[in-house]
Protein backbone atom coordinates (compact mmCIF):
# COMPACT_ATOMS: atom_id res chain seq x y z
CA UNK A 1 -31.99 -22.07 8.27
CA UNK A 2 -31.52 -20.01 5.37
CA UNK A 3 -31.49 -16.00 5.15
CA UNK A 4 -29.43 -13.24 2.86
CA UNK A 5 -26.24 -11.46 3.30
CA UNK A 6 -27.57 -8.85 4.54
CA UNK A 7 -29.38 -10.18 7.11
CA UNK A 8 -26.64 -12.06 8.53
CA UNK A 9 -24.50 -9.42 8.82
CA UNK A 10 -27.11 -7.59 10.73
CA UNK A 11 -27.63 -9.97 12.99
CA UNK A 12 -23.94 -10.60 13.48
CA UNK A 13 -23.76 -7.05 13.87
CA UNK A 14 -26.72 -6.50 16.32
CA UNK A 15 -24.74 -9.50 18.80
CA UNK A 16 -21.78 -8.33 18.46
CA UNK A 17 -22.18 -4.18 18.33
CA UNK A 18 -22.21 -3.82 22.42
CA UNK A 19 -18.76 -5.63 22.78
CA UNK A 20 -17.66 -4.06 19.64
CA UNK A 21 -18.65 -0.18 20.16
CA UNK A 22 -15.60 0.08 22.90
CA UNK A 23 -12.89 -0.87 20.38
CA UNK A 24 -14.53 0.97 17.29
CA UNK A 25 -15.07 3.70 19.76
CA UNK A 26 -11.23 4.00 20.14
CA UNK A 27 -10.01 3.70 17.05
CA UNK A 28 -12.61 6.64 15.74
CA UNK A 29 -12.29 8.95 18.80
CA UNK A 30 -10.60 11.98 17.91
CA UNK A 31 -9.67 11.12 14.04
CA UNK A 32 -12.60 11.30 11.92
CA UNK A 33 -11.44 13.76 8.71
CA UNK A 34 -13.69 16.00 7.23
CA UNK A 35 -15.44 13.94 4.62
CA UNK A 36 -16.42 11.45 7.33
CA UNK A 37 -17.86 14.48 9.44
CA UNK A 38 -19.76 15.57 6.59
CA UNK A 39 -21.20 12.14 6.49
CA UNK A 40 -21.83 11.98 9.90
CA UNK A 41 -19.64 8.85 9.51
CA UNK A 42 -21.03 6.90 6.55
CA UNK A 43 -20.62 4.38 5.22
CA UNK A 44 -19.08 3.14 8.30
CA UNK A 45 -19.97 -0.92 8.90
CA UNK A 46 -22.49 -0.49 5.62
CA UNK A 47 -20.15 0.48 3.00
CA UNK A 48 -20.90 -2.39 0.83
CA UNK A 49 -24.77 -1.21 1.17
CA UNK A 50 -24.41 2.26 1.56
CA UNK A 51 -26.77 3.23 -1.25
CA UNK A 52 -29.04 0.76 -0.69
CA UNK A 53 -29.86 -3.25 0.15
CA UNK A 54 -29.06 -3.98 -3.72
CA UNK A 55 -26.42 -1.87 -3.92
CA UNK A 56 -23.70 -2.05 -6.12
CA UNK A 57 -19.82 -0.86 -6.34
CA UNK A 58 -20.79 1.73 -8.99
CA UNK A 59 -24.58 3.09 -7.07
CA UNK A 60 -21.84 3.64 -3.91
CA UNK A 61 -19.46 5.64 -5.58
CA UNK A 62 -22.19 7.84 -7.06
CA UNK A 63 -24.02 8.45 -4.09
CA UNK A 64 -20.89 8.89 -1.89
CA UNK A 65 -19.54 12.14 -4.89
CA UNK A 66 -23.15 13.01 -4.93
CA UNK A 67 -23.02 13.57 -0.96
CA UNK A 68 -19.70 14.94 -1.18
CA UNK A 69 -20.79 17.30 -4.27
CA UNK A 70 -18.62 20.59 -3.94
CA UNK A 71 -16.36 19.85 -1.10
CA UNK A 72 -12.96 21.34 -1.51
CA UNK A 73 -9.94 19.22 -2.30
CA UNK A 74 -8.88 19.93 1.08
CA UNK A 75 -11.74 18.74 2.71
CA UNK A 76 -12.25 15.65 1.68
CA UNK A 77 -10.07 13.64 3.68
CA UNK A 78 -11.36 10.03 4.13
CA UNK A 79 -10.00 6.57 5.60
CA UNK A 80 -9.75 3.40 5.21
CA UNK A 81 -10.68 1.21 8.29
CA UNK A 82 -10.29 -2.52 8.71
CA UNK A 83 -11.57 -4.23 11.97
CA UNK A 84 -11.61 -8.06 12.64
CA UNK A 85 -13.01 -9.28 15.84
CA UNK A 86 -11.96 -12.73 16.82
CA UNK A 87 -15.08 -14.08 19.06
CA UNK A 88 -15.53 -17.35 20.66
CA UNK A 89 -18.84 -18.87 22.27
CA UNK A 90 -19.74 -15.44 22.59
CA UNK A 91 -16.99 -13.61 24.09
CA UNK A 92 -15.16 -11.09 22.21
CA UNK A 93 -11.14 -12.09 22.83
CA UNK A 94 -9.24 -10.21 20.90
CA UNK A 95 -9.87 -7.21 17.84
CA UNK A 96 -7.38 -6.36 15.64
CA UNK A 97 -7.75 -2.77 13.48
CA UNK A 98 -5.40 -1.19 10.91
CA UNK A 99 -6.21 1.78 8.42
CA UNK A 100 -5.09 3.85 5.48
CA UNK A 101 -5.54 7.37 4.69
CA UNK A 102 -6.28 9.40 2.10
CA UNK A 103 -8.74 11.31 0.39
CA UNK A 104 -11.79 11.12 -2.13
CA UNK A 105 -11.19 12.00 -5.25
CA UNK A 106 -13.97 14.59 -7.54
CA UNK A 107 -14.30 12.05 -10.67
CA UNK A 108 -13.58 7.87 -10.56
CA UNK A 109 -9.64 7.51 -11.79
CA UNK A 110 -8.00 4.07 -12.23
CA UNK A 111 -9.45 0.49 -13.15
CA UNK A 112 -9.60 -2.65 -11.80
CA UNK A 113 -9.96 -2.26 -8.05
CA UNK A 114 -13.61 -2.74 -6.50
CA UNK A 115 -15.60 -1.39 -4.21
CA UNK A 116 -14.19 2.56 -3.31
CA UNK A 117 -10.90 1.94 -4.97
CA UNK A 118 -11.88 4.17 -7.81
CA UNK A 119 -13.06 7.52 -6.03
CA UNK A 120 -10.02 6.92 -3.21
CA UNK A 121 -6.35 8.74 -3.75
CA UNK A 122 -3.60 7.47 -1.26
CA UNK A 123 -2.28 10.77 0.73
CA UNK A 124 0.38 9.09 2.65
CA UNK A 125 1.73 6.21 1.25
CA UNK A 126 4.81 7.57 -0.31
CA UNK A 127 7.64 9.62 1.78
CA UNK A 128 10.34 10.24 -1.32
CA UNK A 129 13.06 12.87 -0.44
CA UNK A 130 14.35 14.95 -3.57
CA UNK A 131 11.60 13.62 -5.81
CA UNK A 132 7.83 14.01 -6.01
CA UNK A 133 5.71 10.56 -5.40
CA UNK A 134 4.82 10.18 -9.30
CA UNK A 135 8.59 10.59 -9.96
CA UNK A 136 9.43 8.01 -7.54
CA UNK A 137 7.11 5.75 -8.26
CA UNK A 138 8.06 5.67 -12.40
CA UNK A 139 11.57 5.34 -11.31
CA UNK A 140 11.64 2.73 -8.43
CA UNK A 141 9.26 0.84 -10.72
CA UNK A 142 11.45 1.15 -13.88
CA UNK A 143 14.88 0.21 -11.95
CA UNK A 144 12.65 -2.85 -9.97
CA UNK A 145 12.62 -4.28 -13.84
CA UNK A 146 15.24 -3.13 -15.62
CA UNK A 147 18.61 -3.49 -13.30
CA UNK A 148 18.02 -7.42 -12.23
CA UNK A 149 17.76 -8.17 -16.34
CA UNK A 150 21.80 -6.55 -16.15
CA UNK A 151 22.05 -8.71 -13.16
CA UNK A 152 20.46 -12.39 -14.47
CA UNK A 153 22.54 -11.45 -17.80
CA UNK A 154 25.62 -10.93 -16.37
CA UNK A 155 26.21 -7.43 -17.99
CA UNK A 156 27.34 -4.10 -17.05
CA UNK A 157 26.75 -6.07 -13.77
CA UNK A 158 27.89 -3.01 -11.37
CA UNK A 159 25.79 -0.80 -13.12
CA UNK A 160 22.69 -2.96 -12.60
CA UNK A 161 24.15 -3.49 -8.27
CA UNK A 162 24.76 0.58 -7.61
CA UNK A 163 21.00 0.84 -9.23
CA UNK A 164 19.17 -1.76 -7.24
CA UNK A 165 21.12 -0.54 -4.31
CA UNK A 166 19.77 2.65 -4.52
CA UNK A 167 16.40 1.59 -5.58
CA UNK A 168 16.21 -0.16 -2.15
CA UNK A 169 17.65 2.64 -0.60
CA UNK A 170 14.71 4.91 -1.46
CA UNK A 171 12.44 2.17 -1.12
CA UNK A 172 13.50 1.69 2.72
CA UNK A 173 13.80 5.38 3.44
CA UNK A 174 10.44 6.35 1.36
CA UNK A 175 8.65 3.54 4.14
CA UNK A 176 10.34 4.17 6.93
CA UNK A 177 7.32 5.80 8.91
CA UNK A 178 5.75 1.86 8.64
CA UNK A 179 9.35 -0.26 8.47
CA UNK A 180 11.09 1.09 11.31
CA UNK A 181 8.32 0.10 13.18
CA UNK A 182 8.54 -3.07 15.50
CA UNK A 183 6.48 -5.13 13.71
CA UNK A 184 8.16 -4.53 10.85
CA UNK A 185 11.65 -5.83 12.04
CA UNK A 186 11.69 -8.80 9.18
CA UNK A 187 11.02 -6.81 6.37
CA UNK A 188 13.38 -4.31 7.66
CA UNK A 189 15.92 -7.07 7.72
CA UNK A 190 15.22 -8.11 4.63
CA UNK A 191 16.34 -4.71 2.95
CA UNK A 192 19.74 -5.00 4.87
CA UNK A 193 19.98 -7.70 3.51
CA UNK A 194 19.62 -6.97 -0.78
CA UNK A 195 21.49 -3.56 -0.16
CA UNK A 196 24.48 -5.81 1.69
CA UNK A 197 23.94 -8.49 -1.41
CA UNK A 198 23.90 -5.12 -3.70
CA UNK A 199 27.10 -3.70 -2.21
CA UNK A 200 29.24 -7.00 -2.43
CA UNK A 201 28.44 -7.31 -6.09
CA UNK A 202 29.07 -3.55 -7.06
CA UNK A 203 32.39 -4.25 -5.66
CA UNK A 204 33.44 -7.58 -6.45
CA UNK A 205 31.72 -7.27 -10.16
CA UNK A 206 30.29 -10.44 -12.07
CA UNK A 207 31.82 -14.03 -11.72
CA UNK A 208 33.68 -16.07 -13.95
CA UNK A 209 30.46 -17.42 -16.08
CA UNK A 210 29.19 -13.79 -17.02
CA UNK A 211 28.89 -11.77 -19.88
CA UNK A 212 31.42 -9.28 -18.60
CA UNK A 213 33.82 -12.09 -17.51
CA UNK A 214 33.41 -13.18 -21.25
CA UNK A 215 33.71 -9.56 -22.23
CA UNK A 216 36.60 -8.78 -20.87
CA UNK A 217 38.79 -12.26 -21.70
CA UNK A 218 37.72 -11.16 -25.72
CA UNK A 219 38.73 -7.67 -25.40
CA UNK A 220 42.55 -7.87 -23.28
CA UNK A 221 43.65 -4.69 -24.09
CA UNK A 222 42.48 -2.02 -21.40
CA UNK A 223 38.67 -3.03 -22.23
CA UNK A 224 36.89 -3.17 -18.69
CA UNK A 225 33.37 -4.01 -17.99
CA UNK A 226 31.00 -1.62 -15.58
């Protein structure tokens, strides 16, 4: 038996839709933004074939601004949704959901996502005290690369441990709202951990084999590495 995409997902969908509309029900009851409204909900289940059957990444994104042709910034909140259903001979056991927000954007930005990634702007993935998200972002990403070369070197090794201690600092309070969840508990452990492991080496300095060891037996006189 042979038959295309999209006619398998139909039919998996046309199976599966009366044990299925319960959950989906529950997860869109009472949260559906304004773009989605103005949509009436599309694309929904279709998004891969929302402007068509041949539809491609680039015919979805047009028709989606097209539909969404002067909305407001602040109306064009949107979501992503993921939902996986985990049937067996028939009988729906278990469904499992999780989702993003955000908003679409007026123009495409960005390359080498797929499918809505271009047209769709993250609202609430960063939660930076003191510093706006694009400031945050260029600095946690320059001191993720440039304080473990101090480290792996073995110079200015306290300067490169206070950095990535606070780099993990603002990384752990910036996603707080998802790692001090429960089901977050490793990950959240896991931060304890390199700020602990960031702390004992800002104290103790480098060991015996580093540059600043070496540093500091060459210059005796009142020389003292960071």
């Amino acid at each position: 038996m042979s038959f295309t995409a999209p006619a398998a997902y139909d039919r998996f969908m046309g199976r599966y839709s009366t044990l299925l509309a319960p959950q989906l029900a529950d997860l869109a009851g009472g949260e559906r933004r304004t773009a989605e409204l103005r949509l009436d909900g599309a694309p929904g289940v279709h998004s891969a074939r929302f402007s068509g059957p041949d539809a491609t990444d680039a015919s979805n994104n047009e028709l989606l601004l097209e539909q969404l042709k002067g909305v407001p910034t602040d109306k064009r909140g949107a979501r992503f949704v993921c939902v996986i259903a985990l049937v067996r001979d028939g009988e729906l056991l278990s469904t499992f959901h999780g989702k993003v927000e955000g908003r679409i954007l007026e123009a495409p930005a960005g390359a080498g996502g797929f499918g809505y990634d271009p047209l769709f702007l993250f609202t609430e993935e960063y939660h930076t005290p003191l510093l706006p998200p694009v400031a945050a972002a260029v600095a946690g990403t320059f001191g993720e690369l440039f304080f473990p070369v101090l480290l792996v070197l073995g110079v200015f090794t306290r300067i490169g441990a206070v950095g990535l201690f606070a780099v993990n600092a603002m990384a752990l309070i910036s996603y707080w709202h998802v790692l001090g969840g429960d089901d977050f508990a490793a990950a959240r452990g896991q931060h304890y951990l390199w700020g602990y492991m960031a702390l004992v080496i800002a104290t103790c300095g480098a060991g015996s084999f580093s540059l600043d060891a070496w540093l500091e037996r060459r210059k005796p006189h009142g020389y003292r590495t960071a």
